[in-house]
N, C-alpha and C. Protein backbone atom coordinates (compact mmCIF):
# COMPACT_ATOMS: atom_id res chain seq x y z
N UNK A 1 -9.74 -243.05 -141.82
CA UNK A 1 -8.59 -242.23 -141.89
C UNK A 1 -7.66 -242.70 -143.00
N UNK A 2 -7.34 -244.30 -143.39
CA UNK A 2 -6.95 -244.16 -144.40
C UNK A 2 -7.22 -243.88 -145.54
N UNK A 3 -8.67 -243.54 -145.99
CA UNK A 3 -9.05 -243.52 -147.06
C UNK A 3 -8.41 -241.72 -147.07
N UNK A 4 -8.42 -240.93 -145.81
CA UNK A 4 -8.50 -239.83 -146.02
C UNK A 4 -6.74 -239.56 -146.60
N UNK A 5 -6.06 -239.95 -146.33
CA UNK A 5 -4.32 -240.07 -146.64
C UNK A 5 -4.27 -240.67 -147.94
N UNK A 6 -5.43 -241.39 -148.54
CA UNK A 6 -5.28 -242.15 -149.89
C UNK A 6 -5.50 -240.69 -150.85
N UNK A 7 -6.69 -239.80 -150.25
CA UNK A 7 -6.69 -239.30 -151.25
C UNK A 7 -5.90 -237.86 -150.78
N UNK A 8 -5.43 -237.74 -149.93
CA UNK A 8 -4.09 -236.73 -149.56
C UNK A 8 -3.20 -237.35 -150.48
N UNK A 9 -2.67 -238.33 -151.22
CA UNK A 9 -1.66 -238.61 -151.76
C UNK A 9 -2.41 -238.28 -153.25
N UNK A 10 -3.25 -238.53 -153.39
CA UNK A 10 -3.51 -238.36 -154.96
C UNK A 10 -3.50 -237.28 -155.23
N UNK A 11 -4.23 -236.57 -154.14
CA UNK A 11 -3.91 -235.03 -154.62
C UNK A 11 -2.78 -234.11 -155.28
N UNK A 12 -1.84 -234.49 -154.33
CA UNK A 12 -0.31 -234.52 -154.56
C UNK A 12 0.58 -235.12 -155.04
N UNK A 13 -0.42 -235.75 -156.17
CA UNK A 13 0.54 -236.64 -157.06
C UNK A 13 0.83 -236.29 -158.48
N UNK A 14 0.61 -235.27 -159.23
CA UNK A 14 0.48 -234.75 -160.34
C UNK A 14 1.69 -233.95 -160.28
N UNK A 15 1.89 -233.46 -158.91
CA UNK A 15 3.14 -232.83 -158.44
C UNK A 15 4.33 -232.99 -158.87
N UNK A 16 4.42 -234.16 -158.46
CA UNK A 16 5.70 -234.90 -158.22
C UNK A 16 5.86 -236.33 -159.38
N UNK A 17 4.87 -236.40 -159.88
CA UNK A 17 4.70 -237.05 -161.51
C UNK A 17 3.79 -236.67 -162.16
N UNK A 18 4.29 -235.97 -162.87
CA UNK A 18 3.97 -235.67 -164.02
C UNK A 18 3.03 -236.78 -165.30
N UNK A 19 1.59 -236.32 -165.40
CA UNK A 19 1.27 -237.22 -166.31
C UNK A 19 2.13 -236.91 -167.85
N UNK A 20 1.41 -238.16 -168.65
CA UNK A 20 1.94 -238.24 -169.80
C UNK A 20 1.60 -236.86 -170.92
N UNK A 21 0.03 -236.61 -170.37
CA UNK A 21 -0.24 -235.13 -171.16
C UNK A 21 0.43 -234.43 -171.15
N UNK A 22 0.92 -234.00 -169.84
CA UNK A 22 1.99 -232.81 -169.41
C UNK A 22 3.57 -233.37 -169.85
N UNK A 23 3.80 -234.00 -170.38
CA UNK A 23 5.04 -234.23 -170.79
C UNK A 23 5.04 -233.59 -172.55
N UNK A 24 3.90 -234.45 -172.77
CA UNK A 24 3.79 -234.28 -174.38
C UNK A 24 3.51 -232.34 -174.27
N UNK A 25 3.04 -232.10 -174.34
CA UNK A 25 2.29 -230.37 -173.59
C UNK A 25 4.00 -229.87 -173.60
N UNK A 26 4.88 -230.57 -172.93
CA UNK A 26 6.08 -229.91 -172.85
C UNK A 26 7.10 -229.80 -173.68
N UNK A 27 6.64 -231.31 -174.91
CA UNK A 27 7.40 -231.66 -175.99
C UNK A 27 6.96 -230.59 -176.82
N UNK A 28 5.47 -230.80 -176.37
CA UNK A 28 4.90 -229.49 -177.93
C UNK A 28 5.63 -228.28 -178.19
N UNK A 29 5.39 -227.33 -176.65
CA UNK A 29 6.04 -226.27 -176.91
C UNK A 29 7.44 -226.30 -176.52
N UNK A 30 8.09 -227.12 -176.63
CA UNK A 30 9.52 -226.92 -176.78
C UNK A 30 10.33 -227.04 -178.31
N UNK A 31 9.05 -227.82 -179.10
CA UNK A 31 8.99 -227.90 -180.33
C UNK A 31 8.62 -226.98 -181.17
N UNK A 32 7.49 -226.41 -180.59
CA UNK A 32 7.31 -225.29 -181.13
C UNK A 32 8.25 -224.02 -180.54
N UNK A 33 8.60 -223.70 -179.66
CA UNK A 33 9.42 -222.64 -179.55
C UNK A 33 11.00 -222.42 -180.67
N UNK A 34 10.76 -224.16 -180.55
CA UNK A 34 12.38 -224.12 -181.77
C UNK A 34 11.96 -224.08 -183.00
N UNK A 35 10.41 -224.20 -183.10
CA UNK A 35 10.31 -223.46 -184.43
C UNK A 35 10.22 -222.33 -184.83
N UNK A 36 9.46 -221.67 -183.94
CA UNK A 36 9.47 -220.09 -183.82
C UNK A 36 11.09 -219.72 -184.31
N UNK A 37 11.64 -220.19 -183.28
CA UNK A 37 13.34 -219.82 -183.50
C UNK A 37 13.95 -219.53 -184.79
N UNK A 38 13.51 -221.18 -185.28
CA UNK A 38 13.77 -221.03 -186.54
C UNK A 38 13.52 -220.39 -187.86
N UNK A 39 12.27 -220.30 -187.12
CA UNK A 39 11.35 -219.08 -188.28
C UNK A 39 11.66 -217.86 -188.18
N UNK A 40 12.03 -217.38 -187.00
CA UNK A 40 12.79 -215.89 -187.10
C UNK A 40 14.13 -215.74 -187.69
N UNK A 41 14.67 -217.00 -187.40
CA UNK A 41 16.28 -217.09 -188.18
C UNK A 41 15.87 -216.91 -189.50
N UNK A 42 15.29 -218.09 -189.94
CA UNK A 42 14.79 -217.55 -191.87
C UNK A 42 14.64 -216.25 -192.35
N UNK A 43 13.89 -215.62 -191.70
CA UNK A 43 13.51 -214.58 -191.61
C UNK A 43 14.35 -213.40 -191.43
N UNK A 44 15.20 -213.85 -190.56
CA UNK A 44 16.02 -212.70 -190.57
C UNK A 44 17.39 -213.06 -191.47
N UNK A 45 17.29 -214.46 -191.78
CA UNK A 45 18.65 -214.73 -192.86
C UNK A 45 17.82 -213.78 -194.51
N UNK A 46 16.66 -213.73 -194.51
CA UNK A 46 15.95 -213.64 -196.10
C UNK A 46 16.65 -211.72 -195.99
N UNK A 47 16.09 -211.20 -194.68
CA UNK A 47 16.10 -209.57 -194.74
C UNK A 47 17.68 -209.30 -194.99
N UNK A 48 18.62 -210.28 -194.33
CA UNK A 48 20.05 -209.92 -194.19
C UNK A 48 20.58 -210.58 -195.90
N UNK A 49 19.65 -211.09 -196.73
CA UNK A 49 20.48 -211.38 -197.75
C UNK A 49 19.64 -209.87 -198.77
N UNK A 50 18.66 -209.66 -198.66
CA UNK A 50 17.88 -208.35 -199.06
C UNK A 50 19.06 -207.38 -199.08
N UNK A 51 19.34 -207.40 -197.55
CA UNK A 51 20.46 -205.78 -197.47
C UNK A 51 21.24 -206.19 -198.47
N UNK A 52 21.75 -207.34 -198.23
CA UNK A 52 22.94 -207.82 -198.95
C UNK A 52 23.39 -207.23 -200.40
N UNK A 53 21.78 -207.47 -201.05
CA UNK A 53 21.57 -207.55 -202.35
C UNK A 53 21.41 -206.12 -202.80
N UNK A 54 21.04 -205.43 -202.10
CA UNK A 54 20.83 -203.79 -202.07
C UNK A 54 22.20 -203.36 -202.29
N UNK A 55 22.58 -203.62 -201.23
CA UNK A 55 24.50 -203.01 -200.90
C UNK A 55 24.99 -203.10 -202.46
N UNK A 56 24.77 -204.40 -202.50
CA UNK A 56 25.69 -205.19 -203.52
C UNK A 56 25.02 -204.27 -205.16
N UNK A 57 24.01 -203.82 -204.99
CA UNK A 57 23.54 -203.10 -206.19
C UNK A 57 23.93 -201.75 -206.48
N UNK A 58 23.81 -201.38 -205.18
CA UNK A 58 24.76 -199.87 -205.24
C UNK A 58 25.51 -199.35 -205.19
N UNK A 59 26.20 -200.94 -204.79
CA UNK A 59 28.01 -201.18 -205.03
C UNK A 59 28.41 -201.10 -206.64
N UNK A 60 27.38 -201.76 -207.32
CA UNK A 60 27.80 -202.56 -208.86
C UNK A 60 27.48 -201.05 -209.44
N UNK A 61 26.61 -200.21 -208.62
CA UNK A 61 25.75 -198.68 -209.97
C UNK A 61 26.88 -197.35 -209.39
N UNK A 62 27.72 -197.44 -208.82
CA UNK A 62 28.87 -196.98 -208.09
C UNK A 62 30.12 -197.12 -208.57
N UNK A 63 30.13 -198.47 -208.65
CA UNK A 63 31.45 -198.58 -209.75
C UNK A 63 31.09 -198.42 -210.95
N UNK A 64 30.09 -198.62 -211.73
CA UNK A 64 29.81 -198.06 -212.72
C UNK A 64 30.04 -196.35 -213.13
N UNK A 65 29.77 -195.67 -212.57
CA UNK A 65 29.62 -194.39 -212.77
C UNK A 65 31.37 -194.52 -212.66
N UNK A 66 31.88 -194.76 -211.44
CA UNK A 66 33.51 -194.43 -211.82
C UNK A 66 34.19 -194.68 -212.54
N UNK A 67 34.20 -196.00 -213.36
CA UNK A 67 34.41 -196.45 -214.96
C UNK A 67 34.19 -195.56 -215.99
N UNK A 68 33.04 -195.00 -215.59
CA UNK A 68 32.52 -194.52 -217.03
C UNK A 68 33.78 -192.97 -216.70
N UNK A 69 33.41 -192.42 -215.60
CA UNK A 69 34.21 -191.32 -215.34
C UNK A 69 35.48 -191.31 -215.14
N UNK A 70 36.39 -192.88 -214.72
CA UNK A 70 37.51 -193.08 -214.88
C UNK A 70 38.37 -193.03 -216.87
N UNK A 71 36.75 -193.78 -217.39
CA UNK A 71 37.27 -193.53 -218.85
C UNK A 71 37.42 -191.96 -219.78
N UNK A 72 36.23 -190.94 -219.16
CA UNK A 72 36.58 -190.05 -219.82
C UNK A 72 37.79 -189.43 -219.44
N UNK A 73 38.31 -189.10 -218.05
CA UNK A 73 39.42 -188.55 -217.91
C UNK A 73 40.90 -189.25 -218.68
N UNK A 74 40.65 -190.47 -219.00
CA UNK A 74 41.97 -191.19 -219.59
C UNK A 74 41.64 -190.67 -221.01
N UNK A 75 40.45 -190.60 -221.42
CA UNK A 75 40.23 -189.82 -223.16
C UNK A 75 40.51 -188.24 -222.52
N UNK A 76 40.69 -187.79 -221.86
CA UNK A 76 40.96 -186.31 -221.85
C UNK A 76 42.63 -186.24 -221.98
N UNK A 77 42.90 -187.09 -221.19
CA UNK A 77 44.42 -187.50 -220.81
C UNK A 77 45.52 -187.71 -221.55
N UNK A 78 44.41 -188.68 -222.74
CA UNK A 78 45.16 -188.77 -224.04
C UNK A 78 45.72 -187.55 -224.68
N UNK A 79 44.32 -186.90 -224.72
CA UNK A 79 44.14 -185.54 -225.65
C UNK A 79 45.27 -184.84 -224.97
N UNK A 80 45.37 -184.28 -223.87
CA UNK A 80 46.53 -183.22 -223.45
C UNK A 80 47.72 -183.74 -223.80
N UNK A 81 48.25 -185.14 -223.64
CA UNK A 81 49.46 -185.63 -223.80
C UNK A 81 49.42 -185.38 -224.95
N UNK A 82 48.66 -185.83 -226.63
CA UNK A 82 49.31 -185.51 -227.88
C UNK A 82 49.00 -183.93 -227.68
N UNK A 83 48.27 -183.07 -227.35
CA UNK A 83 48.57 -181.68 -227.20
C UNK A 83 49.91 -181.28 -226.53
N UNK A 84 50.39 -182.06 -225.51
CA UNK A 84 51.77 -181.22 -225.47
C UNK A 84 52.61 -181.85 -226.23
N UNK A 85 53.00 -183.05 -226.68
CA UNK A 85 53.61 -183.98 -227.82
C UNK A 85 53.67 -182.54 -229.07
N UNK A 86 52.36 -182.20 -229.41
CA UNK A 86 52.51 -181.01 -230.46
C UNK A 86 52.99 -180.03 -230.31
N UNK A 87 52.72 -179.34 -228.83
CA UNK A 87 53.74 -178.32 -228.46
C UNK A 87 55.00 -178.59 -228.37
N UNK A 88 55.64 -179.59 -228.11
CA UNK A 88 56.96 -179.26 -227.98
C UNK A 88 57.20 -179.97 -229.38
N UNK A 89 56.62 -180.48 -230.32
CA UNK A 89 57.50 -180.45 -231.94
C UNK A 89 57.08 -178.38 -232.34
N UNK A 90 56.37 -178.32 -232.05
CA UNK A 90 56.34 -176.53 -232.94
C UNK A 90 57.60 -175.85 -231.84
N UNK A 91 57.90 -176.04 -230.45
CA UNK A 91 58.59 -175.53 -229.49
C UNK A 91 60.08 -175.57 -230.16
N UNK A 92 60.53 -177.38 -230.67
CA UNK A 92 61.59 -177.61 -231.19
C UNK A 92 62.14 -177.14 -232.33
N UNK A 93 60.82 -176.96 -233.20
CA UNK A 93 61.08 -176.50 -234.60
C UNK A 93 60.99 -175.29 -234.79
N UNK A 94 60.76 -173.90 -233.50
CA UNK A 94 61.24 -172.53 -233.32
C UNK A 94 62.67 -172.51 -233.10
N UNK A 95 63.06 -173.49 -231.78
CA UNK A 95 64.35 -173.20 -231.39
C UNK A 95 65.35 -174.23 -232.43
N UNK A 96 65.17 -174.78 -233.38
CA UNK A 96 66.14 -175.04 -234.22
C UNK A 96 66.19 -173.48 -235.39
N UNK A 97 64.83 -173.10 -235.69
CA UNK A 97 64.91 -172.20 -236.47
C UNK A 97 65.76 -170.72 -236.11
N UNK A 98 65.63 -170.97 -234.39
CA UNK A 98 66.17 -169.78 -234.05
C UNK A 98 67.53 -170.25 -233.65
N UNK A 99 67.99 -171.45 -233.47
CA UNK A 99 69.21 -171.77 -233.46
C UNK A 99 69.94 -171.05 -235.24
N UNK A 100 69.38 -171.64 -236.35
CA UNK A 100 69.74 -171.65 -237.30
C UNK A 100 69.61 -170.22 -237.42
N UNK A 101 69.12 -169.34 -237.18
CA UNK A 101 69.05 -167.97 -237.51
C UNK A 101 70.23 -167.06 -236.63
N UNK A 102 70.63 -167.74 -235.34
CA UNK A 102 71.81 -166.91 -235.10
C UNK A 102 73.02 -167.31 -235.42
N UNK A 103 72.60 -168.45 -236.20
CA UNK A 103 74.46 -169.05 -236.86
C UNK A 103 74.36 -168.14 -237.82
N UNK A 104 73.09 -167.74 -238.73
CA UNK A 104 73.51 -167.37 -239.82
C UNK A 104 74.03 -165.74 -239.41
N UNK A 105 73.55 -165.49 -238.78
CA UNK A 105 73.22 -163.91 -238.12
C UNK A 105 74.97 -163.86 -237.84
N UNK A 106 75.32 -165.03 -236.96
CA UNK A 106 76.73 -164.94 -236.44
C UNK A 106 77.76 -164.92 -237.64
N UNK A 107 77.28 -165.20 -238.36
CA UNK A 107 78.55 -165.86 -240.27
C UNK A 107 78.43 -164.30 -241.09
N UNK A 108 77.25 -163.62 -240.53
CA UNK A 108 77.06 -162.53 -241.38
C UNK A 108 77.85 -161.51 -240.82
């Protein structure tokens, strides 16, 4: 009978201690799971600098186009301002002429 309780205990001993395999077995994949981890982090840091770089390109071809279109309207801008600059010297130089024409008109 004791032999039979000797090996009732061995049976039930893997249980409650753990061999050294099963420890290492536990180191492994706990090691490996934090690599996995890590490998999806990379992974998802590489895709999130991708967007990044996308954004950031169609940000840079975006402001571009509005530069270019911010510059022609300031060359249009120019143009109307010396166009009315010219209108009002021919505007000024009617109404002095027509100033001067009813003094004379008035003396006559």
């Amino acid at each position: 009978m004791c032999c039979f309780s000797s090996q009732h205990e061995t049976l039930y001993a893997p249980l409650f201690w753990p061999s050294k395999r099963h420890h290492l077995r536990l180191s492994h994949l706990k090691r490996r799971r934090t690599q996995l981890k890590e490998a999806r982090q990379r992974k998802r840091m590489i895709e999130v600098k991708e967007e990044i770089k996308m954004k950031n390109l169609k940000l840079y071809m975006e402001n571009q186009t509005i530069i270019e279109e911010n510059e022609k309207l300031r060359k249009q801008a120019m143009l109307l301002h010396k166009e009315n600059q010219d209108l009002m010297t021919q505007l000024q130089i009617k109404l002095s002429e027509l100033n001067n024409n009813t003094k004379n008109n008035n003396k006559l």
